[in-house]
Protein backbone atom coordinates (compact mmCIF):
# COMPACT_ATOMS: atom_id res chain seq x y z
CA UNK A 1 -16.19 -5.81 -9.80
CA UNK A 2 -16.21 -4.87 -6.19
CA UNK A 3 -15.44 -7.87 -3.92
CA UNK A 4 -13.75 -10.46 -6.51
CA UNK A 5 -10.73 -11.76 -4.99
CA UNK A 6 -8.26 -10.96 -7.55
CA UNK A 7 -6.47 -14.43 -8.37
CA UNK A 8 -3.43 -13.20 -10.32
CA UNK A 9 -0.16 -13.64 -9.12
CA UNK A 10 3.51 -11.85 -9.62
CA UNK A 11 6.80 -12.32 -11.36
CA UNK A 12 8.46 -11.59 -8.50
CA UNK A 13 10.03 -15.12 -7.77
CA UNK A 14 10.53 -16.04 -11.15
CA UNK A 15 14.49 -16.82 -12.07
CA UNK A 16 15.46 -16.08 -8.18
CA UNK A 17 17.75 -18.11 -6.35
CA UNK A 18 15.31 -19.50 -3.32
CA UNK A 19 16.03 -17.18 -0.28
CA UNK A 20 17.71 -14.78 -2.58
CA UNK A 21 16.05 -11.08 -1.33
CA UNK A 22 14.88 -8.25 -3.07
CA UNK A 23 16.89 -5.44 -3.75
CA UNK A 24 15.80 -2.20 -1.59
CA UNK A 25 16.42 0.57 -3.94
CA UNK A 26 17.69 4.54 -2.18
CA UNK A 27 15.68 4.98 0.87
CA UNK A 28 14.99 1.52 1.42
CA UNK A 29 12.43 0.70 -0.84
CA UNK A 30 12.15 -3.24 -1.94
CA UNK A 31 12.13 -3.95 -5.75
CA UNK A 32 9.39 -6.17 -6.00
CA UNK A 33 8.45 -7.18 -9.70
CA UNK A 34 4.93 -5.73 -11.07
CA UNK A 35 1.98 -8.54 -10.10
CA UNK A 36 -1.47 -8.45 -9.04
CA UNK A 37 -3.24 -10.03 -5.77
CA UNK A 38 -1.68 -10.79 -2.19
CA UNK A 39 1.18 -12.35 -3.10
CA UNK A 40 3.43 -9.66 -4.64
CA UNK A 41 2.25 -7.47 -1.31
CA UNK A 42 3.24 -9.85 0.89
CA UNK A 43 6.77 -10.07 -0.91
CA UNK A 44 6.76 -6.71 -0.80
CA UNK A 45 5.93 -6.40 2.75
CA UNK A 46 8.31 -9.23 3.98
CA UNK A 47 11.42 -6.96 1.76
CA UNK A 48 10.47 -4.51 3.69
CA UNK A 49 13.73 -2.80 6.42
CA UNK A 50 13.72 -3.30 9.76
CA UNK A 51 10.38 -1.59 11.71
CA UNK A 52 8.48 -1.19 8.58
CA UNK A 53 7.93 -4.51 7.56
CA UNK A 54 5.91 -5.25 11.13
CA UNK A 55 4.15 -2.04 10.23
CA UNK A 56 3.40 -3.33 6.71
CA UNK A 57 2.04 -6.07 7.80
CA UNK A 58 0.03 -3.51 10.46
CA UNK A 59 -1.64 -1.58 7.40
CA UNK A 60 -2.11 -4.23 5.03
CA UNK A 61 -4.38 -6.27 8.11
CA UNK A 62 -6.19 -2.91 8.55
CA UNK A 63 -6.90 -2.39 5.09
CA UNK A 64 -7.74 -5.67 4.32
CA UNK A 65 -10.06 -5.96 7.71
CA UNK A 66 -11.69 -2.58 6.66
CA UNK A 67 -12.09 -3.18 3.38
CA UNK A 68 -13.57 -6.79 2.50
CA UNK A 69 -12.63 -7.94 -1.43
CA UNK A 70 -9.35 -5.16 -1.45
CA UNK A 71 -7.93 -5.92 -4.35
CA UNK A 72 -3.80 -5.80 -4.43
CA UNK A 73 -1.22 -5.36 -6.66
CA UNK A 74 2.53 -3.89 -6.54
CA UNK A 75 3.37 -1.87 -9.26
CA UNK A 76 6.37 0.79 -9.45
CA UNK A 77 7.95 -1.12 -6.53
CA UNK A 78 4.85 -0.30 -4.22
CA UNK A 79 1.68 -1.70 -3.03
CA UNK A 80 -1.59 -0.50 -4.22
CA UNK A 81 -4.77 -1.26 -3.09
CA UNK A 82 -8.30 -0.84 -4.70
CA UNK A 83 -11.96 -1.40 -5.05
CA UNK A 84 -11.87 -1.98 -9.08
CA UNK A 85 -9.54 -3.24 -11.52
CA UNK A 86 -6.36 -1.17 -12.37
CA UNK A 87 -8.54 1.67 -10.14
CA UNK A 88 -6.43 1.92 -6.79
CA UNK A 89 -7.85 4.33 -3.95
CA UNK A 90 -4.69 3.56 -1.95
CA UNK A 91 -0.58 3.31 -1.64
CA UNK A 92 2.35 2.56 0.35
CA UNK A 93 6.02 3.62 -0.26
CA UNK A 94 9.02 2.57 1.45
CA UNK A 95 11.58 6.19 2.15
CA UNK A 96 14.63 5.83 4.45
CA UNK A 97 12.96 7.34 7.40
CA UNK A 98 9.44 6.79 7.47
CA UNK A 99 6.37 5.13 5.45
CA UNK A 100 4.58 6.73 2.84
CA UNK A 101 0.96 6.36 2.84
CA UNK A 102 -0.69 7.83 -0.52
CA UNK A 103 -4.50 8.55 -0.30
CA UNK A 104 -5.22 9.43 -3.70
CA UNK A 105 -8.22 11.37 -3.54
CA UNK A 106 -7.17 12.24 -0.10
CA UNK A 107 -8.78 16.03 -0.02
CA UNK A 108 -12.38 14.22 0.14
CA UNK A 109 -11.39 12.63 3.07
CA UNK A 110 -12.52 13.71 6.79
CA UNK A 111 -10.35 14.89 8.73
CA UNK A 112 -7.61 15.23 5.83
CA UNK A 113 -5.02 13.28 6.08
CA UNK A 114 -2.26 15.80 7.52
CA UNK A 115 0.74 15.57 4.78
CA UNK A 116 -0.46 18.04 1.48
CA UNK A 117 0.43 16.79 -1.95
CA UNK A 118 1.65 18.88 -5.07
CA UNK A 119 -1.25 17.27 -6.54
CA UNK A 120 -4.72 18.93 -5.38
CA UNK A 121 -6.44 15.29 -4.59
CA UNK A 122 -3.90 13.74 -3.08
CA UNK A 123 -3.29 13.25 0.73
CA UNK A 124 -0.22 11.80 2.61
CA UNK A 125 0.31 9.94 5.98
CA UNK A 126 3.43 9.72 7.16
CA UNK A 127 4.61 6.64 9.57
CA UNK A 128 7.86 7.02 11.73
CA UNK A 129 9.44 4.10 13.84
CA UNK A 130 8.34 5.78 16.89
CA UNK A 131 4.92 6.95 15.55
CA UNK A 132 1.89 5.17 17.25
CA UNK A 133 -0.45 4.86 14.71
CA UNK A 134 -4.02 5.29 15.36
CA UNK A 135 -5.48 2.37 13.95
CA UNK A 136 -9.25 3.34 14.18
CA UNK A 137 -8.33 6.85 12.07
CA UNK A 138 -6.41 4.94 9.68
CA UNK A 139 -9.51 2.43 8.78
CA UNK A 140 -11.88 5.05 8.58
CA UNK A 141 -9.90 6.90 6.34
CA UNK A 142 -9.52 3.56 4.32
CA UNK A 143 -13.25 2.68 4.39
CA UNK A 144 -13.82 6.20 3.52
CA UNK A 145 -10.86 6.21 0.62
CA UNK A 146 -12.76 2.92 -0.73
CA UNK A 147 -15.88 3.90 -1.42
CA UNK A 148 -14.42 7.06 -3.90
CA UNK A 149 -13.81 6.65 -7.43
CA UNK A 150 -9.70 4.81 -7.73
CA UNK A 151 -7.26 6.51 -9.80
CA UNK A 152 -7.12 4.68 -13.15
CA UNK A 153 -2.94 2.89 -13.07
C-alpha cells in the first residue's frame, strides 16, 4: 500500500470548544486524540510548546519531502509515520527539554542514530532548542528508515 494517501481523519476536535487547546501532559507533551492522516499531526504539531512546534513543523516537511505517500497518524499522544498501514518506521515525542525522535529499527541505519535504546532495534535522536539540526542527515536517515520493514502498532 505504499504511496496511498491515507484519507482518515481524527477525533481530536470532536466535543471541543473552538480555540479550546490541547492539554500538554508532564514534559510538555500535547494530548492529541488517536486519528490517522495529516490532520491529527498537524494538531499535534500546532499543540506543540514554544520552539518545538517550529521544529515539528521542520521534521514533519522533511519527512514528508523525503518520503513521498508517508502515511500519518498520532497514536499514544505522538506522531507516527510509515510506509504501510498500522506499520510505522518512525516517531516523535514531546519531553520538557528536548524532542524525541524514535527510529524504530534504528540499528540498521548508517551512521546510527547517536541516542541507544533499551530495545536492540531501536535508535533515538535527540533535538534541543539550541540544536542545529542537520537536515540532509535527518532525511537520509528517514529515506533509509522507510524503505525497512515498520513496526506493526
Amino acid at each position: 500500500m505504499a504511496g496511498k494517501t491515507d484519507t482518515k481523519t481524527s477525533d481530536a476536535t470532536k466535543g471541543k470548544a473552538p480555540g479550546a487547546k490541547p492539554v500538554l501532559l508532564s514534559g510538555g507533551n500535547p494530548q492529541i486524540a488517536k486519528g490517522y492522516g495529516d490532520e491529527p499531526v498537524q494538531a499535534y504539531i500546532a499543540a506543540m510548546p514554544g520552539w518545538k512546534s517550529e521544529v515539528g513543523s521542520q521534521l514533519d516537511a522533511i519527512i514528508s519531502r523525503s518520503v513521498p505517500g508517508v502515511r500519518k497518524a498520532v497514536k499514544w499522544n505522538s506522531p507516527l509515520y510509515g510506509m504501510e498501514e498500522q506499520h510505522w518506521f518512525l516517531g516523535v515525542h514531546v519531553f520538557a527539554k528536548y524532542i524525541k525522535v524514535a527510529f524504530f529499527r534504528g540499528a540498521q541505519l548508517k551512521p546510527l542514530p547517536p541516542v541507544a535504546s533499551k530495545q536492540k532495534d531501536v535508535r533515538y535522536f535527540h533535538i534541543h532548542e539550541d540544536d542545529e539540526l542537520d537536515e540532509k542527515q535527518f532525511a537520509d536517515w528517514v529515506k533509509q528508515a522507510s524503505k525497512l520493514p515498520g513496526e506493526k502498532m
